[in-house]
Protein backbone atom coordinates (compact mmCIF):
# COMPACT_ATOMS: atom_id res chain seq x y z
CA UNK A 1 0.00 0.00 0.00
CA UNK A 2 3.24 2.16 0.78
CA UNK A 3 4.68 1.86 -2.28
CA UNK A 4 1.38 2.88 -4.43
CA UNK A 5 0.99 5.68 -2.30
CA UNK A 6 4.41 7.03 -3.44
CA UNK A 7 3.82 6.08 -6.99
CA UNK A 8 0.92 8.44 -7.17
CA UNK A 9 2.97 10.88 -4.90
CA UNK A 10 5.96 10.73 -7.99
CA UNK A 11 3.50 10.99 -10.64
CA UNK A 12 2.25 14.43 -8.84
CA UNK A 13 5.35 15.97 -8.44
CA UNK A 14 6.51 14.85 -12.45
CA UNK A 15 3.58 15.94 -13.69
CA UNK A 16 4.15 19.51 -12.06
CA UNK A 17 8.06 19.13 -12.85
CA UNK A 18 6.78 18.18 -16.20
CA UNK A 19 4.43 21.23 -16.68
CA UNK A 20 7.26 23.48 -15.59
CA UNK A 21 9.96 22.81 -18.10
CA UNK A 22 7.33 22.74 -20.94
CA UNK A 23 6.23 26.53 -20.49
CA UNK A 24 9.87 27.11 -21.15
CA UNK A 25 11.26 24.78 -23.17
CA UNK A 26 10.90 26.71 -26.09
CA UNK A 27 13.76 28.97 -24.46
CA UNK A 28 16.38 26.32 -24.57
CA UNK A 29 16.52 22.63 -25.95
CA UNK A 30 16.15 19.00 -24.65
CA UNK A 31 20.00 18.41 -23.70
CA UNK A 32 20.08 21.46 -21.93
CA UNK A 33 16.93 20.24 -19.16
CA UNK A 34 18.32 17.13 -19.10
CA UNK A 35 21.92 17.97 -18.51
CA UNK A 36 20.58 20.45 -15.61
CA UNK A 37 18.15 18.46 -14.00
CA UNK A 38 21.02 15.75 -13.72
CA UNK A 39 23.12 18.51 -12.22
CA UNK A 40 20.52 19.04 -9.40
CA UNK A 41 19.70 16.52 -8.91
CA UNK A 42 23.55 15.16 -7.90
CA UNK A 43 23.73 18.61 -5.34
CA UNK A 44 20.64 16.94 -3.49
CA UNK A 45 21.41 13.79 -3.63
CA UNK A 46 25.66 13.46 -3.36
CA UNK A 47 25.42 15.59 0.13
CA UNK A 48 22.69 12.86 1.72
CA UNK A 49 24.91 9.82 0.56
CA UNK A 50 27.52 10.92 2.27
CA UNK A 51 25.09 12.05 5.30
CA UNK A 52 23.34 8.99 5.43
CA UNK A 53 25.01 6.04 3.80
CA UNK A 54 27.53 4.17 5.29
CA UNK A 55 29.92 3.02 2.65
CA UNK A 56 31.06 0.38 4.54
CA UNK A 57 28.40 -1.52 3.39
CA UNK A 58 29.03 -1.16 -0.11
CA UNK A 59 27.58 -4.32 -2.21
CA UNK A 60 29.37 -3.93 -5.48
CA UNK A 61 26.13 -6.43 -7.23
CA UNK A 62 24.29 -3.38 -6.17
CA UNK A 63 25.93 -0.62 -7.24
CA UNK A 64 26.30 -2.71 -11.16
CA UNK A 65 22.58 -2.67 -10.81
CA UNK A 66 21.94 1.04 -9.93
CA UNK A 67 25.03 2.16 -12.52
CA UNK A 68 22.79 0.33 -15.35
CA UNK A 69 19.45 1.26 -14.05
CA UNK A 70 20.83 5.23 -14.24
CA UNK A 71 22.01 4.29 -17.88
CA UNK A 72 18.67 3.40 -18.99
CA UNK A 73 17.17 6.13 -17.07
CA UNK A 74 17.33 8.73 -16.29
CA UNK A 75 20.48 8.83 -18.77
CA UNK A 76 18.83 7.72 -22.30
CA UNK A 77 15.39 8.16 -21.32
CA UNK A 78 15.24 11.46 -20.10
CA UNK A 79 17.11 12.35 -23.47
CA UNK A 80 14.24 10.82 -25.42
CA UNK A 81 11.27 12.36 -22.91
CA UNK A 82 12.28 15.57 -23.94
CA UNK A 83 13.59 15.22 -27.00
CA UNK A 84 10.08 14.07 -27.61
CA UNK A 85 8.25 16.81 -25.56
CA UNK A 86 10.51 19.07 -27.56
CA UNK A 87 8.61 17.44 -30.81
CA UNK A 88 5.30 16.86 -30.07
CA UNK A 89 4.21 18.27 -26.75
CA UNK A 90 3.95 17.73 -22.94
CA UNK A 91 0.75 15.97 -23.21
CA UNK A 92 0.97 14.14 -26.00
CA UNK A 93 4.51 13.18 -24.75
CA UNK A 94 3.14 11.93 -21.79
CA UNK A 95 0.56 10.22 -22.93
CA UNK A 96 2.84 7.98 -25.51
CA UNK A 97 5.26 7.41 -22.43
CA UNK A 98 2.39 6.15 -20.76
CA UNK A 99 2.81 3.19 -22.39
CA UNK A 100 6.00 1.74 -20.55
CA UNK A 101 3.82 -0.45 -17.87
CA UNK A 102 3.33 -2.86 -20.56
CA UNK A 103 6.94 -3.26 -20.95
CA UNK A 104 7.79 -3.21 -17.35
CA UNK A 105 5.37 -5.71 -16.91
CA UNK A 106 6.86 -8.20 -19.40
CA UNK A 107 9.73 -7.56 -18.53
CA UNK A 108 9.42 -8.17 -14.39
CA UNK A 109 7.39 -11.52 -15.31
CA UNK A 110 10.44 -12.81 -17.80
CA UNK A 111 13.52 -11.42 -15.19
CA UNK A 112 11.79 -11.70 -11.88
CA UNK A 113 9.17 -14.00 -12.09
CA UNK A 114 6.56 -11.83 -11.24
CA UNK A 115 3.07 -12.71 -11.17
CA UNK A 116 -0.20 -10.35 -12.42
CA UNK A 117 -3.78 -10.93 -11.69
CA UNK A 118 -6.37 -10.88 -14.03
CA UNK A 119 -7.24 -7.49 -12.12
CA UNK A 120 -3.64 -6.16 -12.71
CA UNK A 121 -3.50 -6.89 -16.65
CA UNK A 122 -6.85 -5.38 -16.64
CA UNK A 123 -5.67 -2.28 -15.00
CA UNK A 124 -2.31 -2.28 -16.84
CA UNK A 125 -4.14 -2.87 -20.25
CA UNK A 126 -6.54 0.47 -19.47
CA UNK A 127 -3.65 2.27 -18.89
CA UNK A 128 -2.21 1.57 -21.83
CA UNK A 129 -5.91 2.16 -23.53
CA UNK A 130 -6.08 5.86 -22.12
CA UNK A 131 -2.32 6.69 -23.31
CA UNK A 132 -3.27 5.81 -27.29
CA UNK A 133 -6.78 7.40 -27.34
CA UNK A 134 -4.63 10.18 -26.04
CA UNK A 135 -2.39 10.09 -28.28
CA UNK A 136 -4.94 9.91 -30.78
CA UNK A 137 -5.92 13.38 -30.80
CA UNK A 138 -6.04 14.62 -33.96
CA UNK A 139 -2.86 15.49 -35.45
CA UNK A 140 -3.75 17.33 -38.75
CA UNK A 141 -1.56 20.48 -37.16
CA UNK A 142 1.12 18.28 -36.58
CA UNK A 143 3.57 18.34 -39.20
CA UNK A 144 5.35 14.62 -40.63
CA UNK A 145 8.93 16.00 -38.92
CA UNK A 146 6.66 15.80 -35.76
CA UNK A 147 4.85 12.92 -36.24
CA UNK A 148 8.26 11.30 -36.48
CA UNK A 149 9.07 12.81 -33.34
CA UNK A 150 6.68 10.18 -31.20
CA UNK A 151 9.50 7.99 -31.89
CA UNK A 152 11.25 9.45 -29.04
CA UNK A 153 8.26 9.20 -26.52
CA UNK A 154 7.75 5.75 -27.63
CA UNK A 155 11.78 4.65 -27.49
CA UNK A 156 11.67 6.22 -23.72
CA UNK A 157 8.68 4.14 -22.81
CA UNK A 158 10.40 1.03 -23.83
CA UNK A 159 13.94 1.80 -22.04
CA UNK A 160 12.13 2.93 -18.78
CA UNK A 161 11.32 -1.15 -18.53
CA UNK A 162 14.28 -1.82 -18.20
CA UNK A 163 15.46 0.77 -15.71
CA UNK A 164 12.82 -0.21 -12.84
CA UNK A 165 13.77 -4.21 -13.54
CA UNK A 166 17.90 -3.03 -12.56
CA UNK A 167 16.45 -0.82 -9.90
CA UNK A 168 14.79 -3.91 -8.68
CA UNK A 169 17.16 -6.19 -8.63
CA UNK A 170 19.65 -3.45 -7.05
CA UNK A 171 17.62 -3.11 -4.37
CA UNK A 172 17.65 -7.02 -3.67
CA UNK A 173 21.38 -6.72 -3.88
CA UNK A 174 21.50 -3.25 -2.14
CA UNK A 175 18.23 -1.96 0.04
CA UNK A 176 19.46 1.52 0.03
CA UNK A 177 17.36 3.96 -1.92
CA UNK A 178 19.36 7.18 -1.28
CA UNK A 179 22.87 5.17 -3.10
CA UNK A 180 20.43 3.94 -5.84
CA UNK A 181 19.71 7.52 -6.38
CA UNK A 182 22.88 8.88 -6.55
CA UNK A 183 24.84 6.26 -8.61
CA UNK A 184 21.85 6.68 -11.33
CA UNK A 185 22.46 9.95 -11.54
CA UNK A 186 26.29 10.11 -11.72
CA UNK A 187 25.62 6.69 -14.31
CA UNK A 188 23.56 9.53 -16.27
CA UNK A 189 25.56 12.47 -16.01
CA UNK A 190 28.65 9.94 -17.71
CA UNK A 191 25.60 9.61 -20.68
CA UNK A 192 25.42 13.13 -20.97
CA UNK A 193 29.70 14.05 -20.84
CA UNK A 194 29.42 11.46 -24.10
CA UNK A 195 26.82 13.56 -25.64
CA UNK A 196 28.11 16.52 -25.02
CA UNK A 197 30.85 15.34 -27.28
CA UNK A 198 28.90 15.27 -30.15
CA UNK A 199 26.06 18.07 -29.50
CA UNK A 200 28.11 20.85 -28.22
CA UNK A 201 29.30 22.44 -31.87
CA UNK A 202 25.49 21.58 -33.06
CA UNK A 203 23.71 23.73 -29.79
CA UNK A 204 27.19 25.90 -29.06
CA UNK A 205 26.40 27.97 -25.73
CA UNK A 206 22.93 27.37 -25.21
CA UNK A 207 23.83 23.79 -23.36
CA UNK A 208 24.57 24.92 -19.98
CA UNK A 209 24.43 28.46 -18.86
CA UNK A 210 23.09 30.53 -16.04
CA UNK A 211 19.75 31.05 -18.40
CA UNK A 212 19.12 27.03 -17.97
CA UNK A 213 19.87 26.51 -14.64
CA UNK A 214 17.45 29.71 -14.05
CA UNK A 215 14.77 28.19 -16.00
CA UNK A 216 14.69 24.78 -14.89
CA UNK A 217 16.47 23.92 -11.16
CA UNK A 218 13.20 23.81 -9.82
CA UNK A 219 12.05 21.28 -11.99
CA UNK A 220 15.09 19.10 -11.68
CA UNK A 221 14.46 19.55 -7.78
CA UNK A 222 11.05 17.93 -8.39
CA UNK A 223 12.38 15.30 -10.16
CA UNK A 224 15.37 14.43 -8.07
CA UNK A 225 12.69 13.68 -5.38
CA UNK A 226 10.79 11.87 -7.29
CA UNK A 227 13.40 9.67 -8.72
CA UNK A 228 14.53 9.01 -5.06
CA UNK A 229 10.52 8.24 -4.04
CA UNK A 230 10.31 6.01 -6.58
CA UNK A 231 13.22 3.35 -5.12
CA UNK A 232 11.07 3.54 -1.87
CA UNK A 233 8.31 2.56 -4.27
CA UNK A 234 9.83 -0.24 -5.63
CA UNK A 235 11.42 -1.29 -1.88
CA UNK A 236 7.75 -1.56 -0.84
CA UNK A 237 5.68 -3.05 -4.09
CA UNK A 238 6.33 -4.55 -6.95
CA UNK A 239 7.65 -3.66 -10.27
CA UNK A 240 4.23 -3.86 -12.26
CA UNK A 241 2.14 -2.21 -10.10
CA UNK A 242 4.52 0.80 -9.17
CA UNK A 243 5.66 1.56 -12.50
CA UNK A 244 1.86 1.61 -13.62
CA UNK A 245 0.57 4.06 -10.61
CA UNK A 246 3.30 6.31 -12.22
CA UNK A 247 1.23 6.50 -15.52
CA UNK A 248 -1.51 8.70 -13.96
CA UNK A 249 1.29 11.16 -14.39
CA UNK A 250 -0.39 12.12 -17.69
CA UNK A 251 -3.65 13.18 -15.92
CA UNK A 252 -1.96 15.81 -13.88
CA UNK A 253 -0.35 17.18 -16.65
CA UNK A 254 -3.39 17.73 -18.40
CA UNK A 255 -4.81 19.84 -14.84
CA UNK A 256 -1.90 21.95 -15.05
CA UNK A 257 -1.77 22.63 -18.40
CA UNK A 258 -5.71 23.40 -18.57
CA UNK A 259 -5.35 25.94 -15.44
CA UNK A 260 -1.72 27.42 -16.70
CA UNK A 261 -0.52 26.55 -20.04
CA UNK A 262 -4.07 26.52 -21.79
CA UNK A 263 -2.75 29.27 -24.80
CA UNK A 264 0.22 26.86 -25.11
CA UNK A 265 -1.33 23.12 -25.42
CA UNK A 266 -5.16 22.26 -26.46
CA UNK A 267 -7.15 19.95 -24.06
CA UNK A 268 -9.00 18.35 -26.34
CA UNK A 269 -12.40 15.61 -25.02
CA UNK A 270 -10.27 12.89 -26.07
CA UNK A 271 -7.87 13.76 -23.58
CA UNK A 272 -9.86 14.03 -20.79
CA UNK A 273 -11.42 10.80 -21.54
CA UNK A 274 -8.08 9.76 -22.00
CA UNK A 275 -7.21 10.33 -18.50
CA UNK A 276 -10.33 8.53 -17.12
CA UNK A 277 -9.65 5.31 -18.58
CA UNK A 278 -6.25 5.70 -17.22
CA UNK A 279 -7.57 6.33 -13.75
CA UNK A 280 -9.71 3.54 -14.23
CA UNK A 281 -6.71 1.28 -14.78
CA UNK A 282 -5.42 2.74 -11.87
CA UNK A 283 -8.04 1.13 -9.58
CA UNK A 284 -7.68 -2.41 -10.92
CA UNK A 285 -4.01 -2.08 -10.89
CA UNK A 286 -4.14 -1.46 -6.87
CA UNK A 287 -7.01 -4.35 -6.35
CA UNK A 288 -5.41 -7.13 -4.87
């Protein structure tokens, strides 16, 4: 019960997080939030490891797992979140990204044996039901460069499975949330020194400057404590069900965007019936 109460907790405070960097996005470009975001969220979280973790107890099966989890996310996936966002939308975006409890579902049953109800595929499967109808919404003002562009949402979705499996298993290895934290992070900011590599004559200046850091700390400070709530999550309940409480994320997007991005992003019927079949997915996913 713990655990799904943090799930919808994390999908509060990303959704808000979410909401935030959209209204300025336009200002600066997907690297740049991601590269920042990482960057906060190491000064909140490399202070408490040290604070709170006793690296005596190091288990180095556990750290592997954390370093790969932070690989596949937040390291590639947050990349192809915004990259995406960047594309099509927040909402849209989200909606598409939505998607990844079907993966993470899969993915726990093949790795970790898991084992879903007919109420939990039910849930799971209405989750999934909500994100396309969502996505659905008519695109005749999206151009075909954009259309493209779901490819990200849909790429992040998929990797995101296999980030909460490694998480998992880390935390078998490794029951220390706060360490799980951190070592995704630094695992992501390693993702990002590689891009930089190859995106910094493309996007020259505008990758990290005070204007970024201005525009979107308080979003990566959102995020940072989400990421760390969601290895409490996962210490408390399993893969399938956390990763799918997540998914409502979508539905408070859409409130923030109606009350304060409305002359940015159309809510459209579809999307509010969208997020009711996803809410409905979210009740059979917690029946046990």
């Amino acid at each position: 019960m713990l655990g799904s109460i943090l799930a919808i907790i994390i999908a509060l405070i990303w959704g808000s997080s979410t909401v935030l960097i959209r209204k300025d996005l336009s200002k600066s470009n997907y690297f740049s939030v991601s590269l920042v975001i990482t960057i906060v969220g190491l000064i909140v979280f490399v202070p408490l490891t040290f604070l709170l973790v006793s690296l005596n107890s190091i288990n180095i099966y556990g750290l592997l797992f954390f370093f790969l989890a932070g690989i596949f996310h937040p390291g590639f996936v947050r990349l192809l979140y915004f990259k995406g966002m960047e594309k099509v939308g927040a909402s849209i975006n989200a909606a598409i990204y939505a998607s990844n409890p079907i993966f993470s579902s899969l993915i726990a049953i093949i790795l970790l044996g898991e084992k879903l109800k007919l109420t939990n595929w039910i849930g799971i499967s209405c989750v999934v039901l909500g994100a396309i109808l969502i996505e659905s919404i008519d695109h005749g003002h999206v151009e075909s460069n954009m259309r493209r562009g779901l490819v990200y949402s849909f790429l992040a979705a998929l990797l995101v499975g296999f980030s909460y499996i490694a998480r998992k298993e880390g935390l078998i290895f490794w029951d220390n949330p706060i360490i799980g934290a951190t070592i995704s992070y630094i695992a992501a900011l390693l993702v990002y020194s590689c891009a930089f590599l190859f995106l910094s004559n493309k996007m020259n200046n505008k990758i990290l400057n005070g204007l970024t850091f201005k525009l979107f700390w308080k979003a990566g400070l959102g995020i940072s404590i989400g990421q760390l709530l969601s290895f409490y999550a996962l210490r408390y309940d399993n893969v399938s069900t956390v990763v799918s409480l997540i998914q409502i994320e979508p539905l408070f997007i859409f409130l923030f965007i109606r009350y304060y991005l409305k002359n940015i992003e159309v809510i459209s019927h579809k999307l509010v019936f969208g997020t009711i079949i996803i809410i409905l997915g979210v009740f059979f996913v917690t029946l046990t």
